[in-house]
Protein backbone atom coordinates (compact mmCIF):
# COMPACT_ATOMS: atom_id res chain seq x y z
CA UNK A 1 10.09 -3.91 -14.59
CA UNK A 2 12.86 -6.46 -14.97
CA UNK A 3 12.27 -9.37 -17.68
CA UNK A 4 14.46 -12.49 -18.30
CA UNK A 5 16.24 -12.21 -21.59
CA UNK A 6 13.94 -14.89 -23.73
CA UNK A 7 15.30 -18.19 -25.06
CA UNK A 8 17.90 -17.72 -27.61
CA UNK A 9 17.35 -21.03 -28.48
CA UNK A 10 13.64 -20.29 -28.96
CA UNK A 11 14.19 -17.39 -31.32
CA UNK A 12 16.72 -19.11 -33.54
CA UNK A 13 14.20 -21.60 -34.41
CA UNK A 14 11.34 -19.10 -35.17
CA UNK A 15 10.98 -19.95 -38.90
CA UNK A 16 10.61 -24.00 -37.87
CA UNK A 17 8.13 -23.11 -35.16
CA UNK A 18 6.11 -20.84 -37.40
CA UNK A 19 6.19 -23.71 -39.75
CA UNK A 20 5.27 -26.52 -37.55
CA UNK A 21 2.17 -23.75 -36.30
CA UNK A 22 0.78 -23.35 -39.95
CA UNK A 23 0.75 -26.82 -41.07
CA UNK A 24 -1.60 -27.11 -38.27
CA UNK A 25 -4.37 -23.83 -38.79
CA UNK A 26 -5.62 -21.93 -41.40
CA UNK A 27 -3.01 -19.39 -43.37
CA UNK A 28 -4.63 -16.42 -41.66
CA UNK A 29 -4.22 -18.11 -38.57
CA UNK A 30 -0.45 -17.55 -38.06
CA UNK A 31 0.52 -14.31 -37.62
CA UNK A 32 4.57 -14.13 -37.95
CA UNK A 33 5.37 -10.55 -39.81
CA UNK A 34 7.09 -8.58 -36.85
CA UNK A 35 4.74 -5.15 -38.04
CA UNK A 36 1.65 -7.35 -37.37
CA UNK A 37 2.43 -9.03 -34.44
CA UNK A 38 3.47 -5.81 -32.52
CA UNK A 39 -0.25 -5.33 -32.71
CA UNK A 40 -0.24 -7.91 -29.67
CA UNK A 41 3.13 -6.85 -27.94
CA UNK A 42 0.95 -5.65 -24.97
CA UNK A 43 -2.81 -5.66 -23.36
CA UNK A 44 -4.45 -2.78 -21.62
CA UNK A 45 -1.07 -2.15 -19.07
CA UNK A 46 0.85 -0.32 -22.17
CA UNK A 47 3.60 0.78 -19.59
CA UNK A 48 5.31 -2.72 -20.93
CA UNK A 49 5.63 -3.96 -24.44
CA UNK A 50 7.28 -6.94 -25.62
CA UNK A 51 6.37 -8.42 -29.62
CA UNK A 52 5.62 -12.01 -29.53
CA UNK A 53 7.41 -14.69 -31.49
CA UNK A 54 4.18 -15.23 -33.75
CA UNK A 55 0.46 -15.45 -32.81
CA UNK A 56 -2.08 -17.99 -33.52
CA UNK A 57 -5.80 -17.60 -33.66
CA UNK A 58 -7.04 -21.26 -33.36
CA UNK A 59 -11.33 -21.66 -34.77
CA UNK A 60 -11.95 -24.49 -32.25
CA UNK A 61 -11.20 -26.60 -29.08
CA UNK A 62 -9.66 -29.76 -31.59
CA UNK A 63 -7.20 -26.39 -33.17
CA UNK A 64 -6.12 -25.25 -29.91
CA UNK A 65 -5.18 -28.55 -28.64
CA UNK A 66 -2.81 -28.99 -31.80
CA UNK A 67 -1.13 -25.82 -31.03
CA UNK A 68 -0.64 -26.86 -27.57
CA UNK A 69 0.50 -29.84 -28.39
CA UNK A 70 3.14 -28.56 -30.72
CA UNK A 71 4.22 -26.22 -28.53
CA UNK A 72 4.61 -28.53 -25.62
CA UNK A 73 6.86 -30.62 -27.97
CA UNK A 74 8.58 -27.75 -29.08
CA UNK A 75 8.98 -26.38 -25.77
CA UNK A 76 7.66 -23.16 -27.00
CA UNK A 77 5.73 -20.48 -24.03
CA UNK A 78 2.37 -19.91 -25.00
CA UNK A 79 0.17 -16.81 -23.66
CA UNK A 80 -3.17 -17.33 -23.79
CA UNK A 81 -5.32 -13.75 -24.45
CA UNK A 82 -8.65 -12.72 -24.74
CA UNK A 83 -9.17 -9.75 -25.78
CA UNK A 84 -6.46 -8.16 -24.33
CA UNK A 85 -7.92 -5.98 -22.14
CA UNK A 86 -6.37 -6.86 -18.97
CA UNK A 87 -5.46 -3.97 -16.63
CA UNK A 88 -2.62 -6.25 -15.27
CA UNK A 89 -0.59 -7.38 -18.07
CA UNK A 90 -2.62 -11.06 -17.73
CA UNK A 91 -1.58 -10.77 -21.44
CA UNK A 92 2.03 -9.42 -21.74
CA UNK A 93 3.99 -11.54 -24.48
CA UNK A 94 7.98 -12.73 -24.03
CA UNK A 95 10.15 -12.41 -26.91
CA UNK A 96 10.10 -16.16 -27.14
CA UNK A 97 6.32 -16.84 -26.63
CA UNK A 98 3.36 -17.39 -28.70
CA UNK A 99 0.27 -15.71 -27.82
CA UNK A 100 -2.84 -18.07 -28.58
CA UNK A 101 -5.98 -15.34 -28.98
CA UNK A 102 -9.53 -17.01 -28.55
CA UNK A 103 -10.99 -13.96 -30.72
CA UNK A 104 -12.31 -16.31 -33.48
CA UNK A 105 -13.88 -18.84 -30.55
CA UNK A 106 -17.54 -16.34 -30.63
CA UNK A 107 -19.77 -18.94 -31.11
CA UNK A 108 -23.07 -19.74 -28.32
CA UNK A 109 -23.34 -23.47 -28.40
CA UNK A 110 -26.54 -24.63 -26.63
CA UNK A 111 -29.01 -22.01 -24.40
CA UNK A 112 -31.36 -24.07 -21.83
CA UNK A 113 -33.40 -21.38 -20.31
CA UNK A 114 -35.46 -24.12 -18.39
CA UNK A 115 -32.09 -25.22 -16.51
CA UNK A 116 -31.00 -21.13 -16.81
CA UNK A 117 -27.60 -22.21 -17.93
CA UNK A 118 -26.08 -21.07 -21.82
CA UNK A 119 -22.91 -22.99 -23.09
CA UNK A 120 -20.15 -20.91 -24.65
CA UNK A 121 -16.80 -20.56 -27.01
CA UNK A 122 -15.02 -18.21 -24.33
CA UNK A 123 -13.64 -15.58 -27.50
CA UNK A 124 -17.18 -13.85 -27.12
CA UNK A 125 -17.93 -10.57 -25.39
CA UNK A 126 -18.90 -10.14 -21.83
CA UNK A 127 -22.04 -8.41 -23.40
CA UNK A 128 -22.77 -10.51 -25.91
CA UNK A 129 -23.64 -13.22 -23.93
CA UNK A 130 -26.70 -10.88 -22.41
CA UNK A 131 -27.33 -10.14 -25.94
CA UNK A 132 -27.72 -13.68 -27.05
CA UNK A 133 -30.76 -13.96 -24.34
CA UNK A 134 -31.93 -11.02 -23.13
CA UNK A 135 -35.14 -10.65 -25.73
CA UNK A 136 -36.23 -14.22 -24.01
CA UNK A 137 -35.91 -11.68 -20.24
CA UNK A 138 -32.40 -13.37 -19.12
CA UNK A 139 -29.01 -11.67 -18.53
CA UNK A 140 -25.92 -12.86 -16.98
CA UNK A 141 -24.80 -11.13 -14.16
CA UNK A 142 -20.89 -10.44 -14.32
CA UNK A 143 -20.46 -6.60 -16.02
CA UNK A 144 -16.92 -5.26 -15.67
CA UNK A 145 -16.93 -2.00 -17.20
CA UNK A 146 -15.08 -3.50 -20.16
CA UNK A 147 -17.65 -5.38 -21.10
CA UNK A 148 -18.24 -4.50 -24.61
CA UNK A 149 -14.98 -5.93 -25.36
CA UNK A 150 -13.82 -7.92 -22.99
CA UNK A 151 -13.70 -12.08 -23.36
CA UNK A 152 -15.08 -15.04 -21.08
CA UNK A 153 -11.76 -15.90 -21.85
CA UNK A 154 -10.19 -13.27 -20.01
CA UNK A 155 -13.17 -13.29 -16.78
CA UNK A 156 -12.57 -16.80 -16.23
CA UNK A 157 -9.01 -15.89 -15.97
CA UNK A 158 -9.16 -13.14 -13.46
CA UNK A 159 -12.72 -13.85 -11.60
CA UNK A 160 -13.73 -10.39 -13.37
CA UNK A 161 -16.65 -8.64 -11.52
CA UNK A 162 -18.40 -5.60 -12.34
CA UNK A 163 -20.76 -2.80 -10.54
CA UNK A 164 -23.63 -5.48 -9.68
CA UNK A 165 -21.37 -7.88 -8.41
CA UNK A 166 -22.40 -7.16 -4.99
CA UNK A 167 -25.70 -8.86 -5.33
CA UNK A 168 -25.20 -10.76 -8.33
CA UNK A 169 -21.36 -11.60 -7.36
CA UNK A 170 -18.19 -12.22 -9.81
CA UNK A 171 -17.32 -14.71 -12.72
CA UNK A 172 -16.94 -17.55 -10.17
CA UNK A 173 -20.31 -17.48 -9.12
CA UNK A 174 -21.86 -17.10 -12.07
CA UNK A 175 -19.59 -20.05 -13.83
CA UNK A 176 -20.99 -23.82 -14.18
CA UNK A 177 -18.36 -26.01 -16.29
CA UNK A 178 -15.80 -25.41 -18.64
CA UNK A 179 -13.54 -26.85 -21.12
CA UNK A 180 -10.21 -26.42 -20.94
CA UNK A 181 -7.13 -27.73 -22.90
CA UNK A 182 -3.71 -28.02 -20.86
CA UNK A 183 -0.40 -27.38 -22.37
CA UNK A 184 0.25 -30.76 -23.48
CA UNK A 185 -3.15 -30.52 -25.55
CA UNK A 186 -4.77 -32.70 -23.28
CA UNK A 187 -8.84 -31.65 -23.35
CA UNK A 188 -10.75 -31.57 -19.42
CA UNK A 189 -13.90 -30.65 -18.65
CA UNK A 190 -14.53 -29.80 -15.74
CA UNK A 191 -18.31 -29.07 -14.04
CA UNK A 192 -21.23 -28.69 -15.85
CA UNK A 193 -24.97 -27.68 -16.38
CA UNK A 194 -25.77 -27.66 -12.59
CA UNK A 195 -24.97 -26.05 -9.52
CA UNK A 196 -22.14 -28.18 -7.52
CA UNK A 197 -19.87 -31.19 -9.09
CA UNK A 198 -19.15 -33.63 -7.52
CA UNK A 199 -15.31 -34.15 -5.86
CA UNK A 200 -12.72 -31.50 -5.50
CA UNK A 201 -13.47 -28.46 -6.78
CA UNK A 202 -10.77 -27.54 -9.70
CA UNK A 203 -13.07 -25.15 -11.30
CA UNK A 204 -12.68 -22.88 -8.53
CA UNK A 205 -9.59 -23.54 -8.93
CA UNK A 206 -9.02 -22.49 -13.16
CA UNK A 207 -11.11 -19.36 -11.97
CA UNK A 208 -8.79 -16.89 -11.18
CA UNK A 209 -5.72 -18.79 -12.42
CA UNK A 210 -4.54 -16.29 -15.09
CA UNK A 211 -4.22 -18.54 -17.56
CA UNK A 212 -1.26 -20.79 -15.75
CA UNK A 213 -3.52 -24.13 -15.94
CA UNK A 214 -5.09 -24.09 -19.57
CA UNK A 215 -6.49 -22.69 -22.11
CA UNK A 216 -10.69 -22.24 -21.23
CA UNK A 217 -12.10 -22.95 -24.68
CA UNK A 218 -15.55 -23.08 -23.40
CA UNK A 219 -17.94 -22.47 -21.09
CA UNK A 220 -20.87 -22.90 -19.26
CA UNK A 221 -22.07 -19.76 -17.58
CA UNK A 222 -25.59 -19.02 -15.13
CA UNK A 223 -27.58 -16.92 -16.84
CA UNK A 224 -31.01 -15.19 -14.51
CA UNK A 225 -33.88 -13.56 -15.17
CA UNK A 226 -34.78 -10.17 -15.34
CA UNK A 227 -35.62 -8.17 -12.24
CA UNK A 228 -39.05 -6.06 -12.80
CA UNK A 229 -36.87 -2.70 -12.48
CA UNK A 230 -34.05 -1.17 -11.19
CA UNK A 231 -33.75 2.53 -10.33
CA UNK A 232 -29.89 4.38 -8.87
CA UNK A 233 -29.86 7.06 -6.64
CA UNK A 234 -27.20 9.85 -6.58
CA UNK A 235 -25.37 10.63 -3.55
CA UNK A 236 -23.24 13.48 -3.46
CA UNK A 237 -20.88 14.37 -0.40
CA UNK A 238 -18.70 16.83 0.80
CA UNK A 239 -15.24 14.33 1.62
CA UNK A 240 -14.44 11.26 0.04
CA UNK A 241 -14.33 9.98 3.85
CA UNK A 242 -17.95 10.70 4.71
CA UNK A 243 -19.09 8.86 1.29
CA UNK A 244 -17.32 5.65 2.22
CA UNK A 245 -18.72 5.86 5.96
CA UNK A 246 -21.97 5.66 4.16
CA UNK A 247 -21.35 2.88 1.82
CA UNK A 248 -20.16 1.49 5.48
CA UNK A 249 -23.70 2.68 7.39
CA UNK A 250 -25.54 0.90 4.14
CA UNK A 251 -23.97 -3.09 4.23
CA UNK A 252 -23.88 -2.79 8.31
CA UNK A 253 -27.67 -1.92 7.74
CA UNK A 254 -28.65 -5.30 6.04
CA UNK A 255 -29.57 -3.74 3.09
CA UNK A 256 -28.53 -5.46 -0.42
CA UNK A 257 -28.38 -3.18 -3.43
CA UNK A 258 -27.66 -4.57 -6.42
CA UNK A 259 -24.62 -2.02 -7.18
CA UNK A 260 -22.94 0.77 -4.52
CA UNK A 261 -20.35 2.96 -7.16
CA UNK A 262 -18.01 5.13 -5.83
CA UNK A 263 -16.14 8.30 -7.71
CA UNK A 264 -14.60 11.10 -6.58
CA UNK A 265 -14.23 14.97 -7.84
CA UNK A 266 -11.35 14.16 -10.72
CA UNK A 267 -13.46 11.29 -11.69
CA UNK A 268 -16.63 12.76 -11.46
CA UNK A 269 -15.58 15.88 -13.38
CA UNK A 270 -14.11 13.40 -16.41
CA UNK A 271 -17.40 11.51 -16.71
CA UNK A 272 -19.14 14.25 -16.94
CA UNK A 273 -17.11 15.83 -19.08
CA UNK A 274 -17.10 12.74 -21.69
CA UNK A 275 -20.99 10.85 -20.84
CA UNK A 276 -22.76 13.86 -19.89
CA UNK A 277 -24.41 12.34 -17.35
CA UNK A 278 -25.99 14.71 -14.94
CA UNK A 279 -24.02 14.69 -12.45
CA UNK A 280 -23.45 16.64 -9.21
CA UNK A 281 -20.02 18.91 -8.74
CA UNK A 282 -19.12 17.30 -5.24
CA UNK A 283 -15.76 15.86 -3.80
CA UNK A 284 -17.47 12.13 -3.90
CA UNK A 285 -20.83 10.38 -5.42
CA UNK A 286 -22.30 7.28 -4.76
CA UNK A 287 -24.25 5.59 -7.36
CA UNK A 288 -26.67 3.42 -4.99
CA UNK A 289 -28.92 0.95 -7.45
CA UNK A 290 -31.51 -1.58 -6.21
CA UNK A 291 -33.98 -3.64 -8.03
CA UNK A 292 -37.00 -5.62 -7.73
CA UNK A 293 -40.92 -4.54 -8.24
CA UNK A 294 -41.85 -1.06 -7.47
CA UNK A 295 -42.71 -1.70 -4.46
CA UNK A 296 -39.68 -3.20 -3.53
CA UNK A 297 -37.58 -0.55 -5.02
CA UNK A 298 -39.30 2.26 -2.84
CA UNK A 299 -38.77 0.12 0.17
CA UNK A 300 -35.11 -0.53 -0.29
CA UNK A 301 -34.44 3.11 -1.50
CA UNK A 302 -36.46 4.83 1.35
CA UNK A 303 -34.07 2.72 3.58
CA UNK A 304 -30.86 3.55 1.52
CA UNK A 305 -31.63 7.08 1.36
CA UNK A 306 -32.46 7.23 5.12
CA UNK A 307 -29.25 6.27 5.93
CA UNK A 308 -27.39 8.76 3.48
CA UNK A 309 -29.23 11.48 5.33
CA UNK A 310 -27.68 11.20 8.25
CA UNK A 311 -24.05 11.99 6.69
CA UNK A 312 -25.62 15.09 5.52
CA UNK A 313 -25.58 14.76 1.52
CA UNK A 314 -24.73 17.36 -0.56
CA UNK A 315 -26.99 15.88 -3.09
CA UNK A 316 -29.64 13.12 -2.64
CA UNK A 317 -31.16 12.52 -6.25
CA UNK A 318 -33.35 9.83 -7.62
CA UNK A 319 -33.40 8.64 -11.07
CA UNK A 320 -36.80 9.42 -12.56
CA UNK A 321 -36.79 7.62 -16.14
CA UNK A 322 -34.78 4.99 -17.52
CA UNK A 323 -33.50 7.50 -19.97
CA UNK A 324 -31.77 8.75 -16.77
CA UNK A 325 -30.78 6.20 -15.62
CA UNK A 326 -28.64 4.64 -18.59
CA UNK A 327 -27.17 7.99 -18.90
CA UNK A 328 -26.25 7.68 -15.08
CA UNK A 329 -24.38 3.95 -15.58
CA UNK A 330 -22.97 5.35 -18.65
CA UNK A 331 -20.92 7.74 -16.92
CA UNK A 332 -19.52 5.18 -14.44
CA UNK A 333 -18.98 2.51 -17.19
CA UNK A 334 -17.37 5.46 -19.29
CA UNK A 335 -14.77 6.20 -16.44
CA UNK A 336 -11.40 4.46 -17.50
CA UNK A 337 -11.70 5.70 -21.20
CA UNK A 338 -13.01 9.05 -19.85
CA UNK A 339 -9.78 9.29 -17.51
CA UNK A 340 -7.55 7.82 -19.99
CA UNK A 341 -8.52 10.98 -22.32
CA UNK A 342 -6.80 13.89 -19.91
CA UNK A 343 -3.95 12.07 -17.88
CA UNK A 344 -2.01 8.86 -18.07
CA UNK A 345 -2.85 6.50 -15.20
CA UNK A 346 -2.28 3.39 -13.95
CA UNK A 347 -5.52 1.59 -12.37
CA UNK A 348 -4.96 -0.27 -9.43
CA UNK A 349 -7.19 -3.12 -7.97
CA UNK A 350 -6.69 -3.74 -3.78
CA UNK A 351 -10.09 -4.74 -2.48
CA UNK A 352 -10.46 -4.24 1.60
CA UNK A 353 -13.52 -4.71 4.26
CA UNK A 354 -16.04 -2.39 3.50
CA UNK A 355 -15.68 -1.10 7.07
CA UNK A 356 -11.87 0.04 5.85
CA UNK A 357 -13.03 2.61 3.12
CA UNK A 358 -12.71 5.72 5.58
CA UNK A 359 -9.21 4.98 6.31
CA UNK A 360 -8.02 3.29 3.27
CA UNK A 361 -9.54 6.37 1.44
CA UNK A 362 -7.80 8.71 4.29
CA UNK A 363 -4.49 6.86 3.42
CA UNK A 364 -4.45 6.98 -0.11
CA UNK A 365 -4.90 10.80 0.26
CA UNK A 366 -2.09 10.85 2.39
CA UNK A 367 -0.08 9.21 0.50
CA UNK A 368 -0.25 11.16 -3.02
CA UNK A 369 0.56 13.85 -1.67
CA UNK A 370 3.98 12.27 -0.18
CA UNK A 371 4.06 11.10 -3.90
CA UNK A 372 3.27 14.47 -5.41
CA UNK A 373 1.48 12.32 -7.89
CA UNK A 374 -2.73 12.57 -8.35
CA UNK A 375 -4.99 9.42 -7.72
CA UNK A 376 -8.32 9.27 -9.14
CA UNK A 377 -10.93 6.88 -7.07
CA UNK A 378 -13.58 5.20 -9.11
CA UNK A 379 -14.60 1.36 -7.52
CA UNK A 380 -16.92 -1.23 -6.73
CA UNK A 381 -17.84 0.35 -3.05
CA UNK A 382 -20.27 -2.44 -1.95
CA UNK A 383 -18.02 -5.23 -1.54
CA UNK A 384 -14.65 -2.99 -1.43
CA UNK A 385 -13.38 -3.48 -4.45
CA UNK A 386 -10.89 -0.64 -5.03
CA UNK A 387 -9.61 0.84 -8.87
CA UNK A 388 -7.51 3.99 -7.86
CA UNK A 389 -5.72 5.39 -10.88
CA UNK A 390 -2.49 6.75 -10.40
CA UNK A 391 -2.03 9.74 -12.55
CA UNK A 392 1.44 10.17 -14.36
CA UNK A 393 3.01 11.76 -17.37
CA UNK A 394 4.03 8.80 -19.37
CA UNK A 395 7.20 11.20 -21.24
CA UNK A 396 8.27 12.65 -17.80
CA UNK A 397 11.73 10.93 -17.27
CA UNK A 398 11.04 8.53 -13.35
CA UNK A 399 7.21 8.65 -13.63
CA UNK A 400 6.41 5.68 -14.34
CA UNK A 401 8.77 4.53 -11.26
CA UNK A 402 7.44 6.71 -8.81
CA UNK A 403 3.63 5.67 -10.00
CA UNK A 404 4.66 2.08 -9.59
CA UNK A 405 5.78 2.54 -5.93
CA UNK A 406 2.47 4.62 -4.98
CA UNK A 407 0.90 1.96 -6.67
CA UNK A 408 2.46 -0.60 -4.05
CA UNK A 409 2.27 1.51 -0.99
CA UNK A 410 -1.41 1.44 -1.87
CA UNK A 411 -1.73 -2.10 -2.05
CA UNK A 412 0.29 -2.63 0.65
CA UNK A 413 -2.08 -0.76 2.80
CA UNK A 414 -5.26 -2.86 1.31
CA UNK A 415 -3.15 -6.20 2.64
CA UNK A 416 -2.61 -4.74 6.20
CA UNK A 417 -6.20 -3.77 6.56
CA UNK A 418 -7.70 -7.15 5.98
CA UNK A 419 -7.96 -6.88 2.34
CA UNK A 420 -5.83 -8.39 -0.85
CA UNK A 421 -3.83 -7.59 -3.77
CA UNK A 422 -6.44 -8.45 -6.34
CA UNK A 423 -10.75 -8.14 -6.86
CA UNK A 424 -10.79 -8.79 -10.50
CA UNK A 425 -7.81 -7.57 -12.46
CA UNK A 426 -5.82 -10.22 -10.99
CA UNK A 427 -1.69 -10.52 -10.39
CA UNK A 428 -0.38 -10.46 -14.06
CA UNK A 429 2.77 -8.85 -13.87
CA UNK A 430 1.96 -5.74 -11.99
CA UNK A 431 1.66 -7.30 -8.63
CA UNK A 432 3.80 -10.39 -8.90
CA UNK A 433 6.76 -8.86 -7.03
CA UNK A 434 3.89 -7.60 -4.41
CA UNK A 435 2.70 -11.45 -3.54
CA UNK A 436 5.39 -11.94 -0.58
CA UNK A 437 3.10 -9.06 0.86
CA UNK A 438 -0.23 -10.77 1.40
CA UNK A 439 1.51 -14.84 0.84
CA UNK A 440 3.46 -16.60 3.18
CA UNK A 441 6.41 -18.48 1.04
CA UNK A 442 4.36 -21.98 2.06
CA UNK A 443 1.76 -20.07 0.78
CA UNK A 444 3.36 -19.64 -2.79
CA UNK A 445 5.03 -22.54 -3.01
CA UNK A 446 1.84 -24.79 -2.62
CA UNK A 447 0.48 -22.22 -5.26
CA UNK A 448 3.07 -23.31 -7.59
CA UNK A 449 2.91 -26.96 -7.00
CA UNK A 450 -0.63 -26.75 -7.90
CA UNK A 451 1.16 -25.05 -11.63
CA UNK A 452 3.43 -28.28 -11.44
CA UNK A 453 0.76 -30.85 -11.75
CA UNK A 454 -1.30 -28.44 -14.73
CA UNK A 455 1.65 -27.60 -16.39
CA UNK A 456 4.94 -29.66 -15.63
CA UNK A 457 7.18 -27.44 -17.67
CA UNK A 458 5.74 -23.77 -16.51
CA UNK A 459 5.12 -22.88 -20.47
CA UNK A 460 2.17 -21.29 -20.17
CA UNK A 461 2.01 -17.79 -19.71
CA UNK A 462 5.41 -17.50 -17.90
CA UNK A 463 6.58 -15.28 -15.45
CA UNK A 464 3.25 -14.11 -14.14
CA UNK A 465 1.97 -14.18 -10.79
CA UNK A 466 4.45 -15.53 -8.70
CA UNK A 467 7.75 -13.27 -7.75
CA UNK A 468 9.78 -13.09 -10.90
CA UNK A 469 12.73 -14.90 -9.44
CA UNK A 470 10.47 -17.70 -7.59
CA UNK A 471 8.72 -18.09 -11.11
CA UNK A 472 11.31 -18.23 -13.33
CA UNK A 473 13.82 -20.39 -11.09
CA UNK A 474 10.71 -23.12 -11.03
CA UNK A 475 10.60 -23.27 -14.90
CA UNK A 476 14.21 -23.48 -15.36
CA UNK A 477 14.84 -26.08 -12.93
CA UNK A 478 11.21 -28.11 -14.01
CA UNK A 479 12.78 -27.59 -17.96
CA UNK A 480 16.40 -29.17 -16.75
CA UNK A 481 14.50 -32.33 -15.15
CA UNK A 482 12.03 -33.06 -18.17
């Protein structure tokens, strides 16, 4: 992956910037020592690693608009990060940047169970938030399988999702308002405790923006309430084809579980391996989970499993305790780290019609074996949301290379079959170069006039999304004008 060289202009000033930075926070604030900062010289794509000029860890909205501020003035790139746990390197630092973390922003700041609504700092866990109301019988919905670590920071930026998405949906359904500080420390807020605000809608449009707009300092997320139960099923199948002609079967049948999981026999065999979780030795499982009073759960299931019959299951297994149960989600929620433990991989994110996964999963088959490289499925199957992982051996000399073009093939494929780049990871810098595929350059370029009027001088996290030379032509030229 090609980079620009950073700013030399930038780095000779790095003891006046780091200056400027800690007259504004607290000393522990500023991070500057080049053996701390390499701590943050990458997120959860480690393929690329770049040390940041310094890092700042701002304790409120009124702190992170100072930074911003100085920045802006300084004309010093800023990379917001969560908790760096993006699969797409959201969170990749330049040599010239400073990465702003929102770790220390943790704090809940009002919970109106009455209006089901609970206000935010966005540093805090995905989980967390659940945990701050789910002894009064709420949750919220979102649960990417990073969860326990990931930021609200970090699912605002790339609409996360997560294995009950398909009833529940992703971050932009579930979020109400936010505040958000721009580069030139300017504070917005934007929606609020209710369902719709009025005029154009700009918080669909900081949802999903990867941090190019502003820095989300807060927000204010939909929280529900408890179903009665919930109970998965375990479908086991001979072909990775006839599993996702079931998933297929199930949405064309009306039905609405509250979470369709796919894996298949690498996959499977790793969770199992690692959670322990009971599962069958097939080529492909579905996890099929619905929810609602008993009665309602036997309904939906009898109809679920009805359906899986006629593809001729391998294995057909209800859960029958909640014991089971968390043991069964713990294997799927386990499945990246469980992976990560016997290969390297990189986890791809192309989401296409449901009524694709047959020949999408047909293709990707196809083409690993052109590649002579492995690919591991594990995704969101209801709503088509794939994660292949590309297996590779990190020290073998052209790897990484020929992993990267599977990787694109892949997507590629997702794009021509009615699908996209992206479900939840977003663009980062793994797919920038892959935009032209799905985009139109009208397309693009009304993208990044939508950047212009957010952030004039393209500071904030730079050279993401768009096509490298698109994206760093823009902020060169925008730079020269201010």
């Amino acid at each position: 992956m090609d980079m620009p060289a950073p700013d030399p202009a930038i780095l000779a000033r790095k003891a006046e910037i780091v200056e400027r930075l800690s007259a504004l926070l607290p000393s522990d604030a500023v991070i500057h020592d080049p053996t701390e900062t390499r701590a943050y010289e990458c997120d959860a794509l480690t393929a690329y690693r770049c040390p940041p000029l310094a890092v700042v860890l701002p304790g409120s909205t009124e702190e992170v608009s100072k930074v911003l501020a100085a920045c802006h003035a300084m004309g010093v790139p800023v990379v917001p990060r969560g908790s760096g746990t993006s699969l797409a390197g959201g969170a990749l630092p330049t040599a010239d940047s400073v990465i702003l973390g929102v770790a220390r922003l943790a704090e809940v700041l009002e919970t109106d169970y009455e209006n089901r609504f609970i206000r935010v700092q966005t540093g805090r866990t995905n989980l967390s938030v659940t945990g701050a109301v789910e002894e009064d019988g709420f949750f919220y919905a979102p649960d990417p399988s990073s969860q326990l670590a990931c930021a609200i920071a970090g699912n605002i930026a790339m609409n996360s999702g997560g294995a009950h998405c398909l009833k529940y949906g992703v971050t932009t359904n579930n979020l109400l308002g936010v505040t958000m500080v721009l580069m030139d420390g300017t504070v917005v807020e934007m929606g609020g405790a209710h369902l719709d605000a009025a005029g154009l809608d700009l918080l669909g449009v900081v949802c999903g923006s990867e941090g190019q707009l502003g820095v989300v300092t807060e927000a204010t997320l939909r929280i529900l309430r408890k179903p009665e139960g919930a109970r998965p099923v375990l479908m086991g199948f001979d072909s990775s084809e006839v599993a996702g002609a079931c998933v297929s079967d199930i949405i064309k049948a009306g039905v609405l579980p509250v979470a369709i999981e796919f894996m298949d026999r690498p996959c499977i065999r790793a969770c199992e391996d690692f959670a322990h979780a009971g599962y069958p030795d097939v080529e492909a499982l579905l996890i099929v989970e619905v929810e609602g009073s008993e009665a309602e759960i036997d309904a939906q299931l009898g109809m679920i499993m009805e359906i899986a019959r006629r593809h001729d299951p391998a294995e057909l297994r209800e859960s029958g305790s909640a014991e089971e149960s968390a043991a069964i989600w713990k294997g799927r929620k386990s499945a990246f780290g469980a992976m990560g433990q016997i290969n390297d991989y990189i986890c791809l994110d192309g989401t296409i019609p449901v009524s694709e996964l047959p020949r999408v999963l047909t293709g990707i088959g196809e083409m690993s074996r052109k590649y002579g490289l492995g690919v591991a499925n594990v995704f969101h199957a209801g709503d088509g949301n794939m994660h292949p992982l590309i297996l590779f051996d990190a020290n073998a000399p052209g790897d990484l290379e020929k992993a990267e073009a599977l990787g694109a093939d892949i997507l590629t494929l997702c794009v021509e079959v009615g699908g996209c780049l992206t479900g939840e990871h977003g663009v980062g810098v793994e797919k920038r170069d892959l935009m032209g595929t799905q985009y139109a350059p009208a397309d693009m370029e009304a993208q990044m006039r939508v950047k212009d009027v957010f952030d004039p001088r393209w500071l904030l996290n730079p050279l993401k999304v768009f096509p490298l030379e698109a994206s760093a032509s823009r902020r060169a030229g925008l730079q020269d004008a201010a």
